[in-house]
N, C-alpha and C. Protein backbone atom coordinates (compact mmCIF):
# COMPACT_ATOMS: atom_id res chain seq x y z
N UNK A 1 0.84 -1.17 0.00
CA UNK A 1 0.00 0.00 0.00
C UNK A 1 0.89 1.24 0.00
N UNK A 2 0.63 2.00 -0.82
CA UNK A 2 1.20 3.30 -1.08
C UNK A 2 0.85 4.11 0.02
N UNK A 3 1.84 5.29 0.80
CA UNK A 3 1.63 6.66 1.43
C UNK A 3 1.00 7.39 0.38
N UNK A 4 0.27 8.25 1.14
CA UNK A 4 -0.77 9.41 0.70
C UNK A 4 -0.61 10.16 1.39
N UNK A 5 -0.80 11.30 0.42
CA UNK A 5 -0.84 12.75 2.13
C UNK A 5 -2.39 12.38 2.06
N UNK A 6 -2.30 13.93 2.60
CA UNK A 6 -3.64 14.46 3.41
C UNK A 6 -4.80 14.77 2.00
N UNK A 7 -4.44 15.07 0.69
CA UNK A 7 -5.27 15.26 -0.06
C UNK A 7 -5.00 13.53 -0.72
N UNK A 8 -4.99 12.31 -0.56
CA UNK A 8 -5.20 11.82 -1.54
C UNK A 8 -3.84 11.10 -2.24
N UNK A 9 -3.17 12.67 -2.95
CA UNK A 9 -1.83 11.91 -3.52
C UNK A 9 -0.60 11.30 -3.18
N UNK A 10 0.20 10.61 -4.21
CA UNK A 10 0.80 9.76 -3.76
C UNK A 10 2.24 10.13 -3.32
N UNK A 11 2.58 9.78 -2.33
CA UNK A 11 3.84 10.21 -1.46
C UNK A 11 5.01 9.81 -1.85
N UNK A 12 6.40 10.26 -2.06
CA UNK A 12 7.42 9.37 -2.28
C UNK A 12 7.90 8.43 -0.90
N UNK A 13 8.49 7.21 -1.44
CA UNK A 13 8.76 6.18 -0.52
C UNK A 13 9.54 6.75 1.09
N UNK A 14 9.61 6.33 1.60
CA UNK A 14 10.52 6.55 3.04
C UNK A 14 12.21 6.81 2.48
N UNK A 15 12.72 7.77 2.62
CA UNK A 15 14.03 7.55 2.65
C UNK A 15 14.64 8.44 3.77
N UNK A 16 15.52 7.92 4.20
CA UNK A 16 16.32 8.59 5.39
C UNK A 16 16.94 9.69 4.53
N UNK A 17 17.30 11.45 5.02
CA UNK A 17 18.61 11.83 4.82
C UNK A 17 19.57 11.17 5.36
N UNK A 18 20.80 11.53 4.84
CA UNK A 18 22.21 11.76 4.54
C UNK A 18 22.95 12.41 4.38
N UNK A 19 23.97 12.57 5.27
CA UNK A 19 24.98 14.11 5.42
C UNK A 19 26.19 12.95 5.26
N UNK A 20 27.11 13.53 4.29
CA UNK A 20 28.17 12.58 3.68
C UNK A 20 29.46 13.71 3.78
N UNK A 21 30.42 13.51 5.00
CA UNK A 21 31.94 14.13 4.77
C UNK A 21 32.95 13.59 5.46
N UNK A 22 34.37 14.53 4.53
CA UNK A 22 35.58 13.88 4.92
C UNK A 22 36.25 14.74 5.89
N UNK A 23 36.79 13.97 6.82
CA UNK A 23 37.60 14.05 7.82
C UNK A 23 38.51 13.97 7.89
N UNK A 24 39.32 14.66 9.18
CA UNK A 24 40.25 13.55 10.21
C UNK A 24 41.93 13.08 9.21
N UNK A 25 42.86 12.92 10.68
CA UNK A 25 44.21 11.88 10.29
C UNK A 25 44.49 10.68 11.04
N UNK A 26 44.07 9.55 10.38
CA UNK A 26 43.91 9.32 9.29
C UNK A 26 42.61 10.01 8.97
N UNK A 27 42.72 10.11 7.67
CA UNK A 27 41.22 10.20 6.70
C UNK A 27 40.24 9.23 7.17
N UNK A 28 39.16 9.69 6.90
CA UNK A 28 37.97 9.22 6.97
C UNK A 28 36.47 9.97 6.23
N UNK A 29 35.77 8.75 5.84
CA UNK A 29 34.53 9.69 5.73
C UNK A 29 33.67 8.89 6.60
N UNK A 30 32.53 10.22 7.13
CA UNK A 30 31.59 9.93 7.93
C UNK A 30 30.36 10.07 7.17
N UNK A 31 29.09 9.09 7.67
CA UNK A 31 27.87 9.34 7.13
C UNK A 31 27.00 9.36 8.01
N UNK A 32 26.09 10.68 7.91
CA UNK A 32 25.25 10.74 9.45
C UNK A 32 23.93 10.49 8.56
N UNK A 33 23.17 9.24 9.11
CA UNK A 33 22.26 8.89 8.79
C UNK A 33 20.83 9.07 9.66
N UNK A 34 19.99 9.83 9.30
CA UNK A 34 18.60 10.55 10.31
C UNK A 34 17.62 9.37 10.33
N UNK A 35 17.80 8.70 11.64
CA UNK A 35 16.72 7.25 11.27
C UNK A 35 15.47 7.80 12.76
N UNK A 36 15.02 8.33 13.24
CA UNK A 36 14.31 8.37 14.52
C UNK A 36 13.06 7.88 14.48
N UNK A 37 13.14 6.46 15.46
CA UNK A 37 11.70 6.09 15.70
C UNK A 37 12.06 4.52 15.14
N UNK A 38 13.93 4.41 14.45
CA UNK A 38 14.04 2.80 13.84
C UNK A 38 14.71 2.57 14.40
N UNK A 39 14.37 0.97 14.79
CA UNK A 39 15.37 0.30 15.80
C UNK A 39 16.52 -0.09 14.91
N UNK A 40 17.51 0.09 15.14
CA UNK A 40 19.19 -0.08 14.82
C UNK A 40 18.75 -1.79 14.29
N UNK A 41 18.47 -2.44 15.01
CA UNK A 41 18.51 -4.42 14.17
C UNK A 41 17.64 -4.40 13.26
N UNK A 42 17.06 -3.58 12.75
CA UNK A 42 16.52 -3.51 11.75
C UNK A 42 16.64 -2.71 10.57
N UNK A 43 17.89 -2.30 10.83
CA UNK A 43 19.09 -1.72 9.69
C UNK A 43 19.93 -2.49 9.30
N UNK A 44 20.47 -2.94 7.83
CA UNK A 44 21.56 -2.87 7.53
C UNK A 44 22.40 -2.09 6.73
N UNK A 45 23.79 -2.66 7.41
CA UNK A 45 25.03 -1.41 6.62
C UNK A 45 25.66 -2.13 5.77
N UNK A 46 26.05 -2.17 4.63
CA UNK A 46 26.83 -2.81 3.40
C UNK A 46 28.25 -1.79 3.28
N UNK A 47 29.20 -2.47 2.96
CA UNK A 47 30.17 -1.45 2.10
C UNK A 47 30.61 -2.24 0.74
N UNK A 48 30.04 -1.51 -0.36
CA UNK A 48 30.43 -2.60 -1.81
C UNK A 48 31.43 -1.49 -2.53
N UNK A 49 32.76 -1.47 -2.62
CA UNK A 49 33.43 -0.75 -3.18
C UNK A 49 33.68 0.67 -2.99
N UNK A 50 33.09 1.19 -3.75
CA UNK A 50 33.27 2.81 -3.43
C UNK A 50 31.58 3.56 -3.15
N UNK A 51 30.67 2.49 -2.91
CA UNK A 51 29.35 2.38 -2.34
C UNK A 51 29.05 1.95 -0.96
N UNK A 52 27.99 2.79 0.14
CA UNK A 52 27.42 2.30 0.97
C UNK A 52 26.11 2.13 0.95
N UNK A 53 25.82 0.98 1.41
CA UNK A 53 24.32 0.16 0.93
C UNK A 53 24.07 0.13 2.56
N UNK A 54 22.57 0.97 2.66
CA UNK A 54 21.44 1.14 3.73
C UNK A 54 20.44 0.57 3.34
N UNK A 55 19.86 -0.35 4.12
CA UNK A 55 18.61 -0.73 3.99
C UNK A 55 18.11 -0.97 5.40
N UNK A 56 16.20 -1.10 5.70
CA UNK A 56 16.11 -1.01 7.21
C UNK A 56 14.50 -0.90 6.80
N UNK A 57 13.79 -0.82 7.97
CA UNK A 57 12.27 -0.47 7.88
C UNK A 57 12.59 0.35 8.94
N UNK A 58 11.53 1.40 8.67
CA UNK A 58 10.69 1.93 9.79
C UNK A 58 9.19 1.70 10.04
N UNK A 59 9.02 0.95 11.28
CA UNK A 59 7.84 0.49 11.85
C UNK A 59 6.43 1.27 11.93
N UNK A 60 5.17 1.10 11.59
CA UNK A 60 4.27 2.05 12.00
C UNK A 60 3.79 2.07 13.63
N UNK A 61 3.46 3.37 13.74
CA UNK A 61 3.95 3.44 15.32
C UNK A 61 2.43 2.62 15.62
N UNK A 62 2.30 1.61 16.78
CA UNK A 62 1.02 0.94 17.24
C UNK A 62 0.02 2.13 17.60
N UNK A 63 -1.38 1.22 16.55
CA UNK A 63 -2.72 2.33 16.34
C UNK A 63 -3.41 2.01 17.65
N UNK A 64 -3.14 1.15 18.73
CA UNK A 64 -4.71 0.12 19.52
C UNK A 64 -4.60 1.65 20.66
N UNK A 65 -6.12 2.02 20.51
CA UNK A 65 -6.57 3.08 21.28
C UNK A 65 -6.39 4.68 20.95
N UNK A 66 -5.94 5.05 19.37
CA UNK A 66 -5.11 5.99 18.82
C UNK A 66 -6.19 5.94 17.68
N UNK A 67 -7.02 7.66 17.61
CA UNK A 67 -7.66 7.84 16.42
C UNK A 67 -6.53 9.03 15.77
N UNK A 68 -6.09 8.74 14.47
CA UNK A 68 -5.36 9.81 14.58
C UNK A 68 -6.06 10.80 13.10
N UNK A 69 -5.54 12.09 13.84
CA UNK A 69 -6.20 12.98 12.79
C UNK A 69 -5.24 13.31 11.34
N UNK A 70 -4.00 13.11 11.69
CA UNK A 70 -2.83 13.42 10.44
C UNK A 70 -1.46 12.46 11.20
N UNK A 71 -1.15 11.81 9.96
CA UNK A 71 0.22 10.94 10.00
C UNK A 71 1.17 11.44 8.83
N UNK A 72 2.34 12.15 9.27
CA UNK A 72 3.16 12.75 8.08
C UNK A 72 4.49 11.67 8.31
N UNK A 73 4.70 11.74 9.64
CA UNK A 73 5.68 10.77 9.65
C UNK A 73 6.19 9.47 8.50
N UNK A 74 6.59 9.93 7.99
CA UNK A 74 7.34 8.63 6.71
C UNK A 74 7.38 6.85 7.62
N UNK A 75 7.18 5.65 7.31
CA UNK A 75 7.35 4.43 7.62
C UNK A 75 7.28 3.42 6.37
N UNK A 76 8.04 2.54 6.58
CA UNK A 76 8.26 1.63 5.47
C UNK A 76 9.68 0.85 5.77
N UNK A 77 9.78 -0.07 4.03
CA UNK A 77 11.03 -0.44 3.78
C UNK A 77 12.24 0.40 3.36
N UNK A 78 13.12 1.11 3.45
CA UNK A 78 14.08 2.05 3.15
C UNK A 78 15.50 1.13 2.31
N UNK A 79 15.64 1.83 1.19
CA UNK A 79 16.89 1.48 0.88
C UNK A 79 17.91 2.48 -0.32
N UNK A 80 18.90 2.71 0.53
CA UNK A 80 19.44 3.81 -0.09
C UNK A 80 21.18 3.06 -0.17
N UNK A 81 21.61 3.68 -1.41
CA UNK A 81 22.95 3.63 -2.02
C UNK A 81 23.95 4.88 -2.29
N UNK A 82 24.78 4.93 -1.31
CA UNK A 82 25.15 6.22 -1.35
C UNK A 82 26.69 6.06 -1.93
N UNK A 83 26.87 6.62 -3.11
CA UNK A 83 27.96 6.96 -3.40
C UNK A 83 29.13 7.47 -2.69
N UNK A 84 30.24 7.25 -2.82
CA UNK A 84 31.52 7.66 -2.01
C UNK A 84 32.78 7.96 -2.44
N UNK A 85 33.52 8.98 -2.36
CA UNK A 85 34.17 9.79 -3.44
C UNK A 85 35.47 9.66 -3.49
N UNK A 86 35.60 8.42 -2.32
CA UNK A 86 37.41 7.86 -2.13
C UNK A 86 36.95 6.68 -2.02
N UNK A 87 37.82 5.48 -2.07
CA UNK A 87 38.27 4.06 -1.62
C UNK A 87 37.99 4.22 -0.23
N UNK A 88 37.78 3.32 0.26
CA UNK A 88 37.50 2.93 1.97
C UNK A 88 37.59 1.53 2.23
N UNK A 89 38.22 1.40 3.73
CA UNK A 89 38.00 0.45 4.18
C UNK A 89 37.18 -0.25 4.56
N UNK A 90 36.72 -1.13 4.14
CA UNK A 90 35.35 -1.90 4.68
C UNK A 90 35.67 -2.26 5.75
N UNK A 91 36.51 -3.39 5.98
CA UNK A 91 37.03 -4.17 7.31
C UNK A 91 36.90 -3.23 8.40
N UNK A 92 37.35 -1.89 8.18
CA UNK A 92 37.52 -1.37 9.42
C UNK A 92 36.43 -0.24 9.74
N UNK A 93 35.33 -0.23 9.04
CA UNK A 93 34.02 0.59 9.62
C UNK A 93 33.75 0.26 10.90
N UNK A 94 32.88 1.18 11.22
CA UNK A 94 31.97 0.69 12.03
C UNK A 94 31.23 1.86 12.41
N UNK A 95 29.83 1.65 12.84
CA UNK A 95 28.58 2.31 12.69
C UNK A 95 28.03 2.31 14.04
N UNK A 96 27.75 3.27 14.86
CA UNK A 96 26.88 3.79 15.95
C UNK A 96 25.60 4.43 15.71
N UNK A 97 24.31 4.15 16.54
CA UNK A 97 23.23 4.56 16.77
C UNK A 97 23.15 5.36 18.60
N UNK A 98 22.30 6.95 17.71
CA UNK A 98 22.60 7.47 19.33
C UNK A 98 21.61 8.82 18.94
N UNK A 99 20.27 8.60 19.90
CA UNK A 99 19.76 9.85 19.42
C UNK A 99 18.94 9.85 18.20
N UNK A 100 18.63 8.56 17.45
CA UNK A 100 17.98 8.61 16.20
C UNK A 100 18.50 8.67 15.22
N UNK A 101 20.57 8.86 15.07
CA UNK A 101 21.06 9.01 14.38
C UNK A 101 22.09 8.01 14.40
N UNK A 102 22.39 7.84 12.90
CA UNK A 102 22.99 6.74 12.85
C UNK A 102 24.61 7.09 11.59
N UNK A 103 25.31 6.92 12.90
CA UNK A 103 26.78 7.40 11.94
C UNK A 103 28.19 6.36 11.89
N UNK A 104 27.69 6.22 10.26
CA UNK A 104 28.87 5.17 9.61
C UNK A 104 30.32 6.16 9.93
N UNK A 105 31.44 5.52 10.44
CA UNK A 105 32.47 6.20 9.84
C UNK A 105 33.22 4.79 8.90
N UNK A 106 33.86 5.51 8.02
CA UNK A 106 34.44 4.23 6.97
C UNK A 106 36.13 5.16 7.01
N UNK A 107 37.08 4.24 7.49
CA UNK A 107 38.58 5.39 6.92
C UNK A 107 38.84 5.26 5.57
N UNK A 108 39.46 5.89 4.93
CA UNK A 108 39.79 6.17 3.22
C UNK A 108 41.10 5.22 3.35
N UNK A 109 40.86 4.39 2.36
CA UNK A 109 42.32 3.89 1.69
C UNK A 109 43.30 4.75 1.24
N UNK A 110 44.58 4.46 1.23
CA UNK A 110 45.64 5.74 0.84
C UNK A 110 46.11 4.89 -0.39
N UNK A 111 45.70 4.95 -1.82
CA UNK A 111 46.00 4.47 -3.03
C UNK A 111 47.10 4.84 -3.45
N UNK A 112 47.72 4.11 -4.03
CA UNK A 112 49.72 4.55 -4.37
C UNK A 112 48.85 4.84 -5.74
N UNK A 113 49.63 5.78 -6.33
CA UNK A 113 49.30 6.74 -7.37
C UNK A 113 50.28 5.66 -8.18
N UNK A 114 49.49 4.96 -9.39
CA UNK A 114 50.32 4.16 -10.54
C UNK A 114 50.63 4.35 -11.05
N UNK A 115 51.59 4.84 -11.91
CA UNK A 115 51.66 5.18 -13.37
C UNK A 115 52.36 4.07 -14.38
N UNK A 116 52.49 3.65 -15.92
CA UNK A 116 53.37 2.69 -16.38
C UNK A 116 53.08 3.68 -17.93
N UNK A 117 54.34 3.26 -18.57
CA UNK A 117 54.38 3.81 -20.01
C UNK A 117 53.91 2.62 -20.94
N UNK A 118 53.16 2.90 -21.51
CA UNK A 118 52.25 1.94 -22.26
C UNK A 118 52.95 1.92 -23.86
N UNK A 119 53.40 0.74 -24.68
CA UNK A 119 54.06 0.27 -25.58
C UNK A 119 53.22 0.38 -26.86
N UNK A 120 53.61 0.83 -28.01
CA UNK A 120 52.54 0.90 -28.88
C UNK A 120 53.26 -0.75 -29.76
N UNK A 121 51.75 -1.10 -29.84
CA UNK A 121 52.67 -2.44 -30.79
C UNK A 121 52.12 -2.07 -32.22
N UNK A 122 52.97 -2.16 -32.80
CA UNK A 122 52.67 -2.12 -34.62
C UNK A 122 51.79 -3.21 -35.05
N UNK A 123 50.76 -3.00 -35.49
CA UNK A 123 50.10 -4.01 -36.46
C UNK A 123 50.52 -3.92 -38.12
N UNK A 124 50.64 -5.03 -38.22
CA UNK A 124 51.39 -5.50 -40.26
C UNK A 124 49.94 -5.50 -40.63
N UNK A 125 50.31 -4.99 -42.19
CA UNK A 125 49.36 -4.40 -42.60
C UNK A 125 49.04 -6.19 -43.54
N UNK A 126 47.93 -6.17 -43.85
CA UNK A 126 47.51 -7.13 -44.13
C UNK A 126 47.05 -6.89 -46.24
């Protein structure tokens, strides 16, 4: 079942903000994620490359004895993919809930800058 506002139309899905920056020595980036009202075990955190993968529900709050006149509050399945603008360590994240907020820090990999001189090979002409 789709969210609706108050007239009828149709709402976009639940998504948490996201405040995404770099830090700190070592480097790091932090992601402050606005979840209030979701229980933390019902989040997960992914790190796939130079991507962080959120997914989680937020619960509808229990109706028994509750007529309510307006529900704006967002609830659902949530899943968000947030791009990330350095290499990071996966292994060494780790993520706190405190306050409704939920903040990944991931440290940045320090990439050796490659370079190689690339060989032109002649092709015979046929």
């Amino acid at each position: 079942m789709s969210a609706r506002d108050l007239y009828g139309r149709r709402r976009a899905a639940f998504a948490p903000a996201v405040d995404v920056f770099y830090e700190g020595e070592p480097p790091r980036a932090v992601v402050h994620v606005e979840l209030p009202g979701v229980d933390p075990g019902e989040v997960t955190v992914e790190v796939v490359g130079r991507e962080l993968l959120l997914s989680g529900v937020r619960r509808p709050p229990k109706a028994e004895g509750r007529l309510y006149q307006q529900i704006e509050i967002e609830h659902g399945a949530f899943r968000r993919v947030i791009p990330l603008g350095a290499a990071v360590d996966a292994t060494a994240t780790n993520a706190t809930y405190r306050d409704g907020i939920l903040v990944i820090t991931l440290p940045l990999v320090r990439e050796k800058p490659t370079s190689r001189r690339v060989p032109i090979a002649e092709q015979q002409r046929s």
